[in-house]
C-alpha atoms as a PDB file:
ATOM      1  CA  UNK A   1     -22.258  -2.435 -12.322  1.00  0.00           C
ATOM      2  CA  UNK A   2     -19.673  -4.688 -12.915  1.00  0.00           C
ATOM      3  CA  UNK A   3     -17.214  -2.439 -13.049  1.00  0.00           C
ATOM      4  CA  UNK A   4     -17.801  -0.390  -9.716  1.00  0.00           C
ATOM      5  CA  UNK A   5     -17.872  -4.475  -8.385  1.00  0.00           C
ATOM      6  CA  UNK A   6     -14.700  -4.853  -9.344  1.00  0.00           C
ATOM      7  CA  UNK A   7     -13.025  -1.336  -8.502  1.00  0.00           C
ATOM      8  CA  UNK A   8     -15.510  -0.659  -4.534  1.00  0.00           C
ATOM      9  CA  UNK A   9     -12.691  -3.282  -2.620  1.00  0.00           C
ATOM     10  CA  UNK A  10      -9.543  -1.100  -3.768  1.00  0.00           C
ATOM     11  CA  UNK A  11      -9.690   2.108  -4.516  1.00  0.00           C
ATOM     12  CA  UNK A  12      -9.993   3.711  -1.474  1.00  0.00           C
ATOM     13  CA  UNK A  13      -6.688   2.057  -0.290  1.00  0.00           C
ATOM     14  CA  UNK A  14      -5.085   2.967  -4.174  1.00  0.00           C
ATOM     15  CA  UNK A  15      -6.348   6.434  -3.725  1.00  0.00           C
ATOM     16  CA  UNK A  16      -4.789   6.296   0.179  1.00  0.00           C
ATOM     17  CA  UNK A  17      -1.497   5.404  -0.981  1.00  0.00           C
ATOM     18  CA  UNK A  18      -1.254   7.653  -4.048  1.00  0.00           C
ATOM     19  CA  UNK A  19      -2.129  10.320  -1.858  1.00  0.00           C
ATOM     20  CA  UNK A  20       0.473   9.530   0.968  1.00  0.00           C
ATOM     21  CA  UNK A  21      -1.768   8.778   3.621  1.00  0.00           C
ATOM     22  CA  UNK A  22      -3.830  11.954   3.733  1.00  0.00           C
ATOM     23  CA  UNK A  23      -7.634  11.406   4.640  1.00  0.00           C
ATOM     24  CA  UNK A  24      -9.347  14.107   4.294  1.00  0.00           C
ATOM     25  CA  UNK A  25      -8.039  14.148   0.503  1.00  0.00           C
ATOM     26  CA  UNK A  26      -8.431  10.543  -0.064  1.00  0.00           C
ATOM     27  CA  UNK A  27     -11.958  10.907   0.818  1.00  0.00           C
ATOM     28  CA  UNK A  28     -12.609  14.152  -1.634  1.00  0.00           C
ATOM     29  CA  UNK A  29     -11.165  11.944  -4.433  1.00  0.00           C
ATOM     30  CA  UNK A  30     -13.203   8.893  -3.547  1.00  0.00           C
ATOM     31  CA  UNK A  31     -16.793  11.325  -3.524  1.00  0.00           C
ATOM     32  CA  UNK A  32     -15.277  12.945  -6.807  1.00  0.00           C
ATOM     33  CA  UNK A  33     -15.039   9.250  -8.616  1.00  0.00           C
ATOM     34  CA  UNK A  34     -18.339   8.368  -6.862  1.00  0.00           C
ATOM     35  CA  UNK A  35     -19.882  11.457  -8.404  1.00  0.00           C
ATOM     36  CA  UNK A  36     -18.380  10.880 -11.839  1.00  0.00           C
ATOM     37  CA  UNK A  37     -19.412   7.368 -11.698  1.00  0.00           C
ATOM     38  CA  UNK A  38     -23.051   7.710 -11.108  1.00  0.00           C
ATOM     39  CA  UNK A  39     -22.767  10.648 -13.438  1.00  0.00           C
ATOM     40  CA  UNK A  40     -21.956   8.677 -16.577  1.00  0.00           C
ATOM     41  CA  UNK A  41     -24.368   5.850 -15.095  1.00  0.00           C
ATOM     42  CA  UNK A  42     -27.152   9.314 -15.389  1.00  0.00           C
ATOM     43  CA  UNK A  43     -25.838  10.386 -18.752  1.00  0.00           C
ATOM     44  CA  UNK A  44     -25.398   6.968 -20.171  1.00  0.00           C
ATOM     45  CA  UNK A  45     -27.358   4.391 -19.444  1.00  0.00           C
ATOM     46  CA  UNK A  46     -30.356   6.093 -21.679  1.00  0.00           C
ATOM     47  CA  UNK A  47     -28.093   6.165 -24.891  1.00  0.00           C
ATOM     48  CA  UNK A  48     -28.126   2.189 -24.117  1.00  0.00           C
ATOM     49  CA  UNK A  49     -30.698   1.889 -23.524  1.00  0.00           C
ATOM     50  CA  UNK A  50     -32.096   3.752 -27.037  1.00  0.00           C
ATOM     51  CA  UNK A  51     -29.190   1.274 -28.505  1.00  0.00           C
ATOM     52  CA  UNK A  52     -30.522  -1.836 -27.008  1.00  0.00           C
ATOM     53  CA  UNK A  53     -34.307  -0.973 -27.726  1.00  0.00           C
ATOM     54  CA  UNK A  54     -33.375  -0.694 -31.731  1.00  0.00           C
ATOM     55  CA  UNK A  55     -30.494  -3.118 -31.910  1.00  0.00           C
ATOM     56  CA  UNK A  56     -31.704  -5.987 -29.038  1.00  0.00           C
ATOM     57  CA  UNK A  57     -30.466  -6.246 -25.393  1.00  0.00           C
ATOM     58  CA  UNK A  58     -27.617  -9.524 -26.553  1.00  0.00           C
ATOM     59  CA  UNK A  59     -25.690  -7.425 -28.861  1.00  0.00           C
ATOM     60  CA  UNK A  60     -25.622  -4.267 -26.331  1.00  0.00           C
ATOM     61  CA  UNK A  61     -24.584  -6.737 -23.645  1.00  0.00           C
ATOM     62  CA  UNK A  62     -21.934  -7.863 -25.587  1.00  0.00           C
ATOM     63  CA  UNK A  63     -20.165  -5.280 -26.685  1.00  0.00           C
ATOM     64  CA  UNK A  64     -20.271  -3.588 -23.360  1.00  0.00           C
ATOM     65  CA  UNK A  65     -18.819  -6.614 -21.692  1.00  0.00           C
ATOM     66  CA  UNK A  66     -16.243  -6.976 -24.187  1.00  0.00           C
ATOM     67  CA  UNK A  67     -14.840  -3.658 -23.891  1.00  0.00           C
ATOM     68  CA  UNK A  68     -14.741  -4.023 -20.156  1.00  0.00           C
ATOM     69  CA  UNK A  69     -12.582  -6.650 -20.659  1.00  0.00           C
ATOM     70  CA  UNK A  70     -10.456  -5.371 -23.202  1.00  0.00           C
ATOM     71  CA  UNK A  71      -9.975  -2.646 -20.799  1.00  0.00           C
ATOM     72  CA  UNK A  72      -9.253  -4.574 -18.020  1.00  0.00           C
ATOM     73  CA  UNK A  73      -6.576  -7.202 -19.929  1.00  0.00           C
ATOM     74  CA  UNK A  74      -4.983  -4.020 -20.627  1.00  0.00           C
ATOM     75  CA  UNK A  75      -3.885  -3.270 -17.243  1.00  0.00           C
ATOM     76  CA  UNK A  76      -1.448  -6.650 -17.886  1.00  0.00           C
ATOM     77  CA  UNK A  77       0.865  -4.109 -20.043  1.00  0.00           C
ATOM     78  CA  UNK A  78       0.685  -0.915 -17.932  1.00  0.00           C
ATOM     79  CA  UNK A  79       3.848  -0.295 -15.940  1.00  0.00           C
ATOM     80  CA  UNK A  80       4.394  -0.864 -11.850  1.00  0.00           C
ATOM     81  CA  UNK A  81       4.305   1.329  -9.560  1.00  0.00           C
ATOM     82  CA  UNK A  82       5.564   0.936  -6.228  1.00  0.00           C
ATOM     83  CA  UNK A  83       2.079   1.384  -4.881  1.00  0.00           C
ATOM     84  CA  UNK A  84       0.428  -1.283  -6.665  1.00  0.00           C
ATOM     85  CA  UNK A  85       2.584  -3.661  -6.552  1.00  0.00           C
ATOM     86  CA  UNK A  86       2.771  -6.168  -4.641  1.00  0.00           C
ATOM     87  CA  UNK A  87       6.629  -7.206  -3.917  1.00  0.00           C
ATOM     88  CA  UNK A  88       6.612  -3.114  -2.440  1.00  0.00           C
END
């Protein structure tokens, strides 16, 4: 959930501008993330819930949280694109 908190306030102008202004196409890419989200949220969140039964809920919460941040510190390195940044 933390994620989707942090990506809900900007992707549908990121998706906007990467697809030039369009919509109706922005809006089919926004329900096809939605869909993909709440997908893995479907597929997933049993397998951590098997994890966090056997292993403890600390550990799980951990390492999830962790790699959400090592994900997101990432994003330091990746390049610029005229879209997303913000001297553009």
């Amino acid at each position: 959930m933390l994620a989707l908190g942090f990506m809900i306030p900007v992707l549908p102008q990121l998706i906007l501008g990467f697809l030039s202004g369009d919509t109706a196409s922005a809006a089919e890419a926004m329900g096809a993330f939605a869909t993909a989200w709440g997908l893995m949220q479907f597929l997933f969140s049993p397998l951590l819930g098997a994890v966090s039964d056997r292993d403890g809920r600390r550990p799980v919460i951990l390492i999830s949280c962790l790699g959400l941040a090592s994900t997101m510190s990432s994003w330091q390195w990746r390049p610029r694109s005229a879209c997303c940044s913000s001297a553009a």
